[in-house]
C-alpha atoms as a PDB file:
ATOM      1  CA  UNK A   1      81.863  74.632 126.619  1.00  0.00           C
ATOM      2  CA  UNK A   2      82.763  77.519 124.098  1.00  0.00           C
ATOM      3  CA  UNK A   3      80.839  80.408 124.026  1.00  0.00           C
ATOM      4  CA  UNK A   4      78.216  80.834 121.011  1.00  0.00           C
ATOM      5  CA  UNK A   5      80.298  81.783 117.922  1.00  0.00           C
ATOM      6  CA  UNK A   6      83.305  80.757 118.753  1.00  0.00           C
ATOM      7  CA  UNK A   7      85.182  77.618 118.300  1.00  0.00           C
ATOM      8  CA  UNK A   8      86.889  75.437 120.253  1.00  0.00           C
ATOM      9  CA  UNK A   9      90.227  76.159 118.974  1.00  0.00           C
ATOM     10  CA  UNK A  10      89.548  80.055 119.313  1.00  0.00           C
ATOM     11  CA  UNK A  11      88.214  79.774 122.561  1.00  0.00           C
ATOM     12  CA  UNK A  12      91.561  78.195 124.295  1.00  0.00           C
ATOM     13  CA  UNK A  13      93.644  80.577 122.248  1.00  0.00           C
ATOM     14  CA  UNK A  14      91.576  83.486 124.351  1.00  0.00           C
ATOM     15  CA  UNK A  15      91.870  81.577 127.517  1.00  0.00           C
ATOM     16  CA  UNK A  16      95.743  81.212 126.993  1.00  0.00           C
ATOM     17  CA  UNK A  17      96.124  85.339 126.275  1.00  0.00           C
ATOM     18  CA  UNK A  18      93.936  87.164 128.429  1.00  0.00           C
ATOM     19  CA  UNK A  19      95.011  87.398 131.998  1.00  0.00           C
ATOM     20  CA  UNK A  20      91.269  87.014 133.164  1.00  0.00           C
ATOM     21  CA  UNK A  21      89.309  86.229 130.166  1.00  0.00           C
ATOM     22  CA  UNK A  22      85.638  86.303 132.503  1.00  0.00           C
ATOM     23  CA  UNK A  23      86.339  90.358 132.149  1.00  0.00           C
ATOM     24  CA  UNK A  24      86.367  90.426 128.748  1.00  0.00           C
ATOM     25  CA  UNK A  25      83.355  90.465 126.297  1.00  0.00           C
ATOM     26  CA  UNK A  26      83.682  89.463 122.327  1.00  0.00           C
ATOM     27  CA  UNK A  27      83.004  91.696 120.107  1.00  0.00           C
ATOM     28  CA  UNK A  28      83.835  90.833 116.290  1.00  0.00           C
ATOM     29  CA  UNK A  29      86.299  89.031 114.176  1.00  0.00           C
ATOM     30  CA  UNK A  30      88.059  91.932 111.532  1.00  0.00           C
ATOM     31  CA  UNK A  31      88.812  91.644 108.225  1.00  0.00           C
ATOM     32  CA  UNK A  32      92.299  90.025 109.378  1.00  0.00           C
ATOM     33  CA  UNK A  33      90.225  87.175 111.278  1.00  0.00           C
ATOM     34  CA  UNK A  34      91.636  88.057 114.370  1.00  0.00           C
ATOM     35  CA  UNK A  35      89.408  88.159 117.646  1.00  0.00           C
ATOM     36  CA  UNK A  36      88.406  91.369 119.116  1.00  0.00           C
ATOM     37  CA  UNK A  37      87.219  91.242 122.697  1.00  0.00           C
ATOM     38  CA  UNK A  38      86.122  94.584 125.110  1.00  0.00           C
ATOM     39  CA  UNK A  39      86.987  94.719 128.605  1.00  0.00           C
ATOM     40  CA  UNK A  40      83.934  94.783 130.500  1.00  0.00           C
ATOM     41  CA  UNK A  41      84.990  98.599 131.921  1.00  0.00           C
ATOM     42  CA  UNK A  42      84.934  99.503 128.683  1.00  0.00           C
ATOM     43  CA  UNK A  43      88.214 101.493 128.361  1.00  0.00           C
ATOM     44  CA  UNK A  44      90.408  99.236 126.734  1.00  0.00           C
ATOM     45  CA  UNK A  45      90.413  96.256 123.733  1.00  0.00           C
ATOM     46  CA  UNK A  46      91.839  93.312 123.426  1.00  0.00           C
ATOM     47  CA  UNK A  47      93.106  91.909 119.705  1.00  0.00           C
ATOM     48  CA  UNK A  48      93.861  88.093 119.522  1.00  0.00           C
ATOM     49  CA  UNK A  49      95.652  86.785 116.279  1.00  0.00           C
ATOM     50  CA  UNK A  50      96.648  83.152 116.176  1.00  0.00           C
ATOM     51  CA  UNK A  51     100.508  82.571 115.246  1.00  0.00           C
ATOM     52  CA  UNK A  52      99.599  82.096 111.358  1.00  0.00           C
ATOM     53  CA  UNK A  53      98.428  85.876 111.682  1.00  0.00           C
ATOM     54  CA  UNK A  54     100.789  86.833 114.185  1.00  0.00           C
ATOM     55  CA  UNK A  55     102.690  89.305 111.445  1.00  0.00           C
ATOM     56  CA  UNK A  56      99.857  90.986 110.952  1.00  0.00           C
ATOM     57  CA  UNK A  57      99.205  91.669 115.222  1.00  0.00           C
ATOM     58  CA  UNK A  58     102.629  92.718 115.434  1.00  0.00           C
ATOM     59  CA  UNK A  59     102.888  95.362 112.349  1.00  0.00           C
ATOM     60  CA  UNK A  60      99.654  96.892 114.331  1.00  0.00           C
ATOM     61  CA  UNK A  61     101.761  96.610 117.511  1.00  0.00           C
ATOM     62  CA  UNK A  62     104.839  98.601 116.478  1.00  0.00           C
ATOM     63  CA  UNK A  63     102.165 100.920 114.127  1.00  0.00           C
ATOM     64  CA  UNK A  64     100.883 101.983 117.410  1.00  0.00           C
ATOM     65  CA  UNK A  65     103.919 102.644 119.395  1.00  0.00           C
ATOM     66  CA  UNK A  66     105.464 104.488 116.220  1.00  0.00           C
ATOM     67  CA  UNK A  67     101.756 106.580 116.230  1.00  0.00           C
ATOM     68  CA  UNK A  68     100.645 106.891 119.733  1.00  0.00           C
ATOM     69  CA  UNK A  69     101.625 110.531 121.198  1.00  0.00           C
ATOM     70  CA  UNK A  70     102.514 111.797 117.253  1.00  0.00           C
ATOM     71  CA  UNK A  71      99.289 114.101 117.477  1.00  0.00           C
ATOM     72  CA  UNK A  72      96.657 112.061 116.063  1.00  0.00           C
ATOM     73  CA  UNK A  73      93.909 110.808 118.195  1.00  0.00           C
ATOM     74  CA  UNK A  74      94.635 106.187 118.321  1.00  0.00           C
ATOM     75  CA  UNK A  75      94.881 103.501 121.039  1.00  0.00           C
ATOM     76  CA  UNK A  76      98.135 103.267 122.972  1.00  0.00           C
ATOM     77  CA  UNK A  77      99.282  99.913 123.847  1.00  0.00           C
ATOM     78  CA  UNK A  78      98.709  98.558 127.074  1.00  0.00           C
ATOM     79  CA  UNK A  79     100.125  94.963 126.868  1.00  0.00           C
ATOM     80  CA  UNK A  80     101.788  92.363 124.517  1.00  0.00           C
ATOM     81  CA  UNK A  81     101.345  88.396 125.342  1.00  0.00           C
ATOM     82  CA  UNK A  82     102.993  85.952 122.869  1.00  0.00           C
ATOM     83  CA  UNK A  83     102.397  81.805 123.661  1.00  0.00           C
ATOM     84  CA  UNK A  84     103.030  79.608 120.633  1.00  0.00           C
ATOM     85  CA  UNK A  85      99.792  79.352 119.707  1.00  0.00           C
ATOM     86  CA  UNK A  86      99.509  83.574 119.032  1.00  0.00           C
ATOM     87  CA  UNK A  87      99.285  86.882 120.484  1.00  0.00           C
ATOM     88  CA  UNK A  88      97.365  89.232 122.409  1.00  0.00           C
ATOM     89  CA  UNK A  89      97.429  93.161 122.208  1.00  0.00           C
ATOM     90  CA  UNK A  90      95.555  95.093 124.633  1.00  0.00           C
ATOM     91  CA  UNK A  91      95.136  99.087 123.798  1.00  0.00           C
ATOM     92  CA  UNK A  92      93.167 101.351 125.287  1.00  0.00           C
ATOM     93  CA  UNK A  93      89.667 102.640 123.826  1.00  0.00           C
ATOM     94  CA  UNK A  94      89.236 105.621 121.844  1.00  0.00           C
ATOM     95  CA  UNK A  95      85.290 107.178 123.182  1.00  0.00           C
ATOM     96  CA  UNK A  96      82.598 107.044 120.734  1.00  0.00           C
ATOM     97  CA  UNK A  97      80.913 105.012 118.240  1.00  0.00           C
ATOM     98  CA  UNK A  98      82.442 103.826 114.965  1.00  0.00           C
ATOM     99  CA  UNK A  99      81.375 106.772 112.409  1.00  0.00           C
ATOM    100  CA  UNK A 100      79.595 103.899 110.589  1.00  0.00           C
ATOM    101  CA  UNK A 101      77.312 103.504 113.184  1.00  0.00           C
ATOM    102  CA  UNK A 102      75.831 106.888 112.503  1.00  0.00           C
ATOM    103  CA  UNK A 103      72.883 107.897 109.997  1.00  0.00           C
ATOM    104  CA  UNK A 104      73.990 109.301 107.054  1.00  0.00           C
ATOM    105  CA  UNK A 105      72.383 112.684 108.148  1.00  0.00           C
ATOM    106  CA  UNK A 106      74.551 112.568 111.303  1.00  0.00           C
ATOM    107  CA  UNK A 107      77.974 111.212 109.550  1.00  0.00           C
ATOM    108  CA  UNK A 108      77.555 114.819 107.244  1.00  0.00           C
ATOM    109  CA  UNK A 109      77.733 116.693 110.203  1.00  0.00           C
ATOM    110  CA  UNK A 110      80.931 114.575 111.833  1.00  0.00           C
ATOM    111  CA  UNK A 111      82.380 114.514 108.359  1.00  0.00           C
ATOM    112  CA  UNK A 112      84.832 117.809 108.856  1.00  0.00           C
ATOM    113  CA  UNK A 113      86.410 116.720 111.499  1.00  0.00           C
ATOM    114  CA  UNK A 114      87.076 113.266 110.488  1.00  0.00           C
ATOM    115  CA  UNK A 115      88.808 114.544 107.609  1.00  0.00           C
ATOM    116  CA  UNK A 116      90.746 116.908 109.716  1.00  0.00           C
ATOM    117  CA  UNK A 117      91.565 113.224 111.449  1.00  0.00           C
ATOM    118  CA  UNK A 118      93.005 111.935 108.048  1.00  0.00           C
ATOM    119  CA  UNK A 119      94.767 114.970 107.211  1.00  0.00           C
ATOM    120  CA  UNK A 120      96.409 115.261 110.558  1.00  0.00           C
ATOM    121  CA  UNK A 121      97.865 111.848 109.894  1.00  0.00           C
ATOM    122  CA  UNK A 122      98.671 113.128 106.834  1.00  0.00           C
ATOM    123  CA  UNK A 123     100.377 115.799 107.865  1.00  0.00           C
ATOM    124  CA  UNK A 124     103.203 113.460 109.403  1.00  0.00           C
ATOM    125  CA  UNK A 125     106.549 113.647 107.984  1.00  0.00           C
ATOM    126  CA  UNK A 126     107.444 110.744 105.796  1.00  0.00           C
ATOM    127  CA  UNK A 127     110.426 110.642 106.263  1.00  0.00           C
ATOM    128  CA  UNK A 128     110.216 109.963 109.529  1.00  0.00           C
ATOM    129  CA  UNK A 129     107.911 107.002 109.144  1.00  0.00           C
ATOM    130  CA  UNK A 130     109.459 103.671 109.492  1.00  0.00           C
ATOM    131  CA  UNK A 131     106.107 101.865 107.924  1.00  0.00           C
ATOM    132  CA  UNK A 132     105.597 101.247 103.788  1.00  0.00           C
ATOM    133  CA  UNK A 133     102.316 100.886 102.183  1.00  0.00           C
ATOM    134  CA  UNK A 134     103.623 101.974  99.063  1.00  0.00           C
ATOM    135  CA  UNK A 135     102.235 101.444  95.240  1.00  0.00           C
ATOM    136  CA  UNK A 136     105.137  98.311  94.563  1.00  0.00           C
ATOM    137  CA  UNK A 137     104.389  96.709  97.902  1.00  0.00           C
ATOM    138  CA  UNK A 138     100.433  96.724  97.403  1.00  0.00           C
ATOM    139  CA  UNK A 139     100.352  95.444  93.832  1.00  0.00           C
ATOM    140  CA  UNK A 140     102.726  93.099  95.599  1.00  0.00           C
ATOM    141  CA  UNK A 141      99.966  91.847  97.519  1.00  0.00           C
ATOM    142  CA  UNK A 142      97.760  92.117  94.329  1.00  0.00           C
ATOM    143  CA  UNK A 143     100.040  89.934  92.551  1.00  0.00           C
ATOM    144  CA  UNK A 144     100.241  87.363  95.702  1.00  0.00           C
ATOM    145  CA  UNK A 145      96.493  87.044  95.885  1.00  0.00           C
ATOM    146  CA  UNK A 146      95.613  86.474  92.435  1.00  0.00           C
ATOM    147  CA  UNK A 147      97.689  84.090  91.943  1.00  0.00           C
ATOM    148  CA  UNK A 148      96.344  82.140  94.687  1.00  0.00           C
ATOM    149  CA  UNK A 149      92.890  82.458  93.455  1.00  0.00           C
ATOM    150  CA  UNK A 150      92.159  84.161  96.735  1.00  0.00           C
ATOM    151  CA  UNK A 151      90.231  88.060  96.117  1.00  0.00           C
ATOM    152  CA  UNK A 152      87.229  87.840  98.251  1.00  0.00           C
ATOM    153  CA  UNK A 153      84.307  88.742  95.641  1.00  0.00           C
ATOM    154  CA  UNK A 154      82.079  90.763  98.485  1.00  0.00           C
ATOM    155  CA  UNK A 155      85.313  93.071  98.287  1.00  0.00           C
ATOM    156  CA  UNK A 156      84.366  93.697  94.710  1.00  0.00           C
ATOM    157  CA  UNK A 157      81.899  95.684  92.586  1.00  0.00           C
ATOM    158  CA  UNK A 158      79.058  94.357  91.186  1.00  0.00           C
ATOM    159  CA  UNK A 159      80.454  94.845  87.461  1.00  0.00           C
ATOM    160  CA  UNK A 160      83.306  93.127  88.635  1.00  0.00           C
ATOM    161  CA  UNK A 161      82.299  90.122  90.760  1.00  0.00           C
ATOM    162  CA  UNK A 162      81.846  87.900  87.615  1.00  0.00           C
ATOM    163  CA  UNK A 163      85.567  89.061  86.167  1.00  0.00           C
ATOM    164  CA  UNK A 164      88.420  86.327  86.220  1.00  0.00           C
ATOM    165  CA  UNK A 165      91.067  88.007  88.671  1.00  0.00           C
ATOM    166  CA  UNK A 166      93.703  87.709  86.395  1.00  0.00           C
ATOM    167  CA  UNK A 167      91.852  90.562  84.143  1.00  0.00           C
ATOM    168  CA  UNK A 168      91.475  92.334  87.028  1.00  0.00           C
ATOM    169  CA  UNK A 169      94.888  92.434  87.989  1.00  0.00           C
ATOM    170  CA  UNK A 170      96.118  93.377  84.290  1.00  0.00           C
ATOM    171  CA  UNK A 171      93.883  96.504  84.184  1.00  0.00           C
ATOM    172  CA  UNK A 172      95.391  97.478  87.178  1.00  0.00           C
ATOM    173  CA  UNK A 173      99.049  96.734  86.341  1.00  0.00           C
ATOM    174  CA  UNK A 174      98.464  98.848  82.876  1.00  0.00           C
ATOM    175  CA  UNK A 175      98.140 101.719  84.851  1.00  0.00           C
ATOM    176  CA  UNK A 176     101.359 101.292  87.428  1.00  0.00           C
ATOM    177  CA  UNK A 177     103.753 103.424  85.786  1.00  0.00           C
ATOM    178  CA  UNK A 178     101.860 106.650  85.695  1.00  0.00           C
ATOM    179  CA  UNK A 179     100.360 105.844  89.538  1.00  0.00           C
ATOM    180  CA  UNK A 180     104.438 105.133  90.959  1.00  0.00           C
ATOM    181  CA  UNK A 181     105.153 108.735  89.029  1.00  0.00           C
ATOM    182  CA  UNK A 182     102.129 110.059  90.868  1.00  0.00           C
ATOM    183  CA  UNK A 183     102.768 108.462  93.979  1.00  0.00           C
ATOM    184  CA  UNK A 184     106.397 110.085  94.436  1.00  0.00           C
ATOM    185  CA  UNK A 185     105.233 113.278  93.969  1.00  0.00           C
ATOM    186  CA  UNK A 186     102.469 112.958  96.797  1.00  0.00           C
ATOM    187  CA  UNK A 187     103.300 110.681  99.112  1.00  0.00           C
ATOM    188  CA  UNK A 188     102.174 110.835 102.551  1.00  0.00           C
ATOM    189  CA  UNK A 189     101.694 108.795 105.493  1.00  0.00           C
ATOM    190  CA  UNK A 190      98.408 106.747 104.872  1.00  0.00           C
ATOM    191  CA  UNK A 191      96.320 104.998 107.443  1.00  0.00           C
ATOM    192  CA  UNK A 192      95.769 103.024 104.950  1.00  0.00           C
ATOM    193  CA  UNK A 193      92.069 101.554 105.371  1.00  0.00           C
ATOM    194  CA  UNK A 194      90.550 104.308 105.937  1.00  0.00           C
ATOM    195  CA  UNK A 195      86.784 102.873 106.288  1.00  0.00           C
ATOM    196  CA  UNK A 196      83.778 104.162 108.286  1.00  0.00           C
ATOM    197  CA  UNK A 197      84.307 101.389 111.061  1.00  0.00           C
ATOM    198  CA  UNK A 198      87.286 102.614 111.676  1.00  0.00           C
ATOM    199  CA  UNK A 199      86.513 106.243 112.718  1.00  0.00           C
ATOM    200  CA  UNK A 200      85.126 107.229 115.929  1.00  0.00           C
ATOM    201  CA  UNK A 201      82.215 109.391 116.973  1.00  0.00           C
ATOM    202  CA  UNK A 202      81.366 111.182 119.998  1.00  0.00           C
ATOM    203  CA  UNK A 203      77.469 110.249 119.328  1.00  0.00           C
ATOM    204  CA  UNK A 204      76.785 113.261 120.896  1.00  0.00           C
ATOM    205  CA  UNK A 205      78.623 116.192 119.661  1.00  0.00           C
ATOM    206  CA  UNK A 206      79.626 114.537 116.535  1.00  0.00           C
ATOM    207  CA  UNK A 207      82.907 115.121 116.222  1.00  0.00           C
ATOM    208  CA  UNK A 208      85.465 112.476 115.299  1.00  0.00           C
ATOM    209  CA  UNK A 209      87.596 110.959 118.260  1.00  0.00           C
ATOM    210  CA  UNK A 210      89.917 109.247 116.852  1.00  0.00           C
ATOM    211  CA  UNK A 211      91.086 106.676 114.693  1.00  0.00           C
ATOM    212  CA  UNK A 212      91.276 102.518 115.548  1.00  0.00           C
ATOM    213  CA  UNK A 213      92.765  99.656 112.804  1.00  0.00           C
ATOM    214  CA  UNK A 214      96.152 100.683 112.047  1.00  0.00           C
ATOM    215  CA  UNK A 215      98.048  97.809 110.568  1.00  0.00           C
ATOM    216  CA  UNK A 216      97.883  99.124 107.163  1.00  0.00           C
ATOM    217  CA  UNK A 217      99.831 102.429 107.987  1.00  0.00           C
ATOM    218  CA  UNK A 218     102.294 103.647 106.165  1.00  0.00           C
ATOM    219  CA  UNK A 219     103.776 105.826 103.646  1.00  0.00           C
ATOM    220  CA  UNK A 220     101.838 106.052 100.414  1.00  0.00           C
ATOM    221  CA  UNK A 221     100.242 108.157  97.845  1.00  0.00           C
ATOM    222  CA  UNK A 222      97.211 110.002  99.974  1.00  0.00           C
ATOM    223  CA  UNK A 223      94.837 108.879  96.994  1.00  0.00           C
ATOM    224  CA  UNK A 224      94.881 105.385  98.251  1.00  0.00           C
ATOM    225  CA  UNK A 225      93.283 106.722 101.350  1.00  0.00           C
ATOM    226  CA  UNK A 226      91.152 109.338  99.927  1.00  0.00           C
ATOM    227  CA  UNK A 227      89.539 106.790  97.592  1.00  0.00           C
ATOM    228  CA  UNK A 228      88.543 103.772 100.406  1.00  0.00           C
ATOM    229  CA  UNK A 229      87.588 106.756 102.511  1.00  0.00           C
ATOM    230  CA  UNK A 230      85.084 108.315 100.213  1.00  0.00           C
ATOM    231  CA  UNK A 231      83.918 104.680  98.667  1.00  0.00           C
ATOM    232  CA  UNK A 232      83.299 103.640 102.165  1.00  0.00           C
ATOM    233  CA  UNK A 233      81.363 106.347 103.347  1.00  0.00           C
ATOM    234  CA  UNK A 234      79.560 106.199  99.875  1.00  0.00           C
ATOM    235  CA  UNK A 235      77.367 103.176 101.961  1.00  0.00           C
ATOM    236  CA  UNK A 236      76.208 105.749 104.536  1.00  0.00           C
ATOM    237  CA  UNK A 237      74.590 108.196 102.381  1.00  0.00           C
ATOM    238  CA  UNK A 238      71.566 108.411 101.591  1.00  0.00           C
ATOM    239  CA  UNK A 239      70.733 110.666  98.620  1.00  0.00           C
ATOM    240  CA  UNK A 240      73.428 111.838  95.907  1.00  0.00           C
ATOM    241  CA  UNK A 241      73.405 115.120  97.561  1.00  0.00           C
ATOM    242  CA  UNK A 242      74.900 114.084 100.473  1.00  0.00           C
ATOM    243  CA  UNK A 243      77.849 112.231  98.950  1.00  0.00           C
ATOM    244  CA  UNK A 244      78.134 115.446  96.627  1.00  0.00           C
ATOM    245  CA  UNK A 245      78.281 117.646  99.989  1.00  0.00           C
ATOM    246  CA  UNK A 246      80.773 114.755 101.762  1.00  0.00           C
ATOM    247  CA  UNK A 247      82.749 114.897  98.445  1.00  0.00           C
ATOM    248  CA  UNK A 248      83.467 119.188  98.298  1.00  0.00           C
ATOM    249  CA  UNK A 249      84.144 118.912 102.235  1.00  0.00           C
ATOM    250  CA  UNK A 250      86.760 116.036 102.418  1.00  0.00           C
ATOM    251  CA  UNK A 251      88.982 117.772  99.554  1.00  0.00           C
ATOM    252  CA  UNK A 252      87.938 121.219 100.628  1.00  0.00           C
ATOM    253  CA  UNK A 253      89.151 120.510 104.319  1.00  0.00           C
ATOM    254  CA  UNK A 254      92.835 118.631 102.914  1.00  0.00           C
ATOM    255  CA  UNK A 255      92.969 121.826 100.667  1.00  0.00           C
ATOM    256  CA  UNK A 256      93.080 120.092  97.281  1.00  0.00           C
ATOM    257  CA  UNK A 257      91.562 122.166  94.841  1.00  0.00           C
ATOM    258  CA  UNK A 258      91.401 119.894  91.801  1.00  0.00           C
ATOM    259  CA  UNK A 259      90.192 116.267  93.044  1.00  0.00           C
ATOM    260  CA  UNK A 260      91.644 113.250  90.496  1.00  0.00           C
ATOM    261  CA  UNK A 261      88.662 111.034  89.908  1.00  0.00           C
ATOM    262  CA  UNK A 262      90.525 109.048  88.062  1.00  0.00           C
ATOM    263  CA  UNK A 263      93.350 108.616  90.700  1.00  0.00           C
ATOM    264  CA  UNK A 264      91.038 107.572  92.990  1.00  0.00           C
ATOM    265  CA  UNK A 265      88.946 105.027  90.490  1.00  0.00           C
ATOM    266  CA  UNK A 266      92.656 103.771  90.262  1.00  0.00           C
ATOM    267  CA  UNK A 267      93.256 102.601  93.861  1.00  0.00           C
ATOM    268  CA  UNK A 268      89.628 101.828  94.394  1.00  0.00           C
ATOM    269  CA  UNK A 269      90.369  98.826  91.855  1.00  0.00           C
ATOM    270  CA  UNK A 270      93.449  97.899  93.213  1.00  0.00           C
ATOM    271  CA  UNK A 271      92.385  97.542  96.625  1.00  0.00           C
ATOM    272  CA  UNK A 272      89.849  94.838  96.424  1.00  0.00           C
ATOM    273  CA  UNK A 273      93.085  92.625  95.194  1.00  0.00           C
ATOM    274  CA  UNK A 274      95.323  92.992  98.016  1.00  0.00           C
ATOM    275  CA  UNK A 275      92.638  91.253 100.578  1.00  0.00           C
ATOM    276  CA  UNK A 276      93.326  87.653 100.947  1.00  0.00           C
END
């Protein structure tokens, strides 16, 4: 019998991947739909993606190995299993508790040094990352998910959920060729979802760990980060003074003096598209 929550077909992919799958506990499906299972020690993860995902598993894969040891605080890889039915890669755990875990009173006080997280990553030279999330790849992925009917509406704003797609997409494309010009002139190596549950805590001193989730890395314009980062964290606050505080620290901590609302309104709408 399957465990609760999981179906059959899951449940033999697990038992065909993990080396002894008793020892492992599951923990969630991501936004990817592939299975996410904790060692019962605690130190290291498991990530399961069935071979119609198995691009996906193995652009995190050689994310991590590109990453791990670079200065910035992420899993290392442990193992790789590939059947033909998918993959399994094991990493270890980075300590803590997602930052979206914490009250919003709490994620203020982590908030500095999860943006000195980001702008570490930042930091990394481009040119010496092998890994594209650029503007023409990601309306790429608009263009591919619109036209298969496919945004997920909870991905979308209220003012937008009732929108057909193809309007959405439009008001993003109008915009392209002054974002590309931007992008070139600021590019930077992006996590690229940049989103609370994808932080970690220590619960106790409240300082960011490290970062998990990096299948979306790669070199970008920084805006596409900044914007999920501060929309995201947008959920955790509680009154408009803390997202005003969150707001002056992020920028003031990655030194940019004059914030581009509009730049980041830009990838905020384009982001929601390339999910599906």
């Amino acid at each position: 019998m399957s465990p609760i929550g999981v179906t059959k077909g899951e449940f033999d992919l697990v038992y065909g991947l993990l080396e002894d799958p008793s020892a492992w506990v599951p923990v969630r499906s991501g936004e990817s739909g592939d299975l996410v299972y904790r060692h019962h020690d605690g130190r290291r993860y498991a990530k399961i993606a069935s071979r119609p995902r198995l691009d996906g598993l193995v652009g995190e894969r050689d994310r991590l190995a590109w990453l791990y040891g670079r200065g910035i605080a992420c899993p290392e890889m442990i193992d790789w299993r590939e059947t033909e039915e998918g993959a399994c890669l094991t990493m270890t755990a980075i300590p803590g508790v997602p930052a979206a875990d914490l009250s919003g009173a709490d994620l203020l006080k982590a908030w500095p040094s999860t943006a000195q997280q980001l702008g570490i990553m930042h930091s990394l030279p481009v040119a010496k990352c092998p890994f594209e999330r650029r503007l023409s790849h990601m309306f790429g992925c608009a263009v591919d998910v619109v036209s298969r009917n496919a945004v997920n509406p909870d991905f979308l704003p209220d003012e937008d959920k009732d929108k057909p797609q193809q309007e959405l997409l439009a008001r993003v494309e109008q915009e392209l060729p002054l974002r590309l010009d931007q992008e070139q002139a600021d590019m930077v190596v992006c996590h690229g979802d940049p989103c609370m549950p994808n932080f970690m805590v220590d619960p106790q001193s409240l300082r960011c760990t490290g970062v998990i989730d990096l299948g979306r890395l790669g070199n970008a314009d920084r805006y596409a980060d900044l914007a999920l980062m501060v929309a995201n964290a947008g959920e955790s606050w509680t009154t408009p003074n803390e997202a005003e505080r969150a707001f002056a620290i992020l920028f003031n901590v990655l030194e940019i003096s004059a914030p581009d609302r509009e730049r980041l309104a830009f990838y905020l709408r384009l982001d929601p598209l390339t999910w599906g």
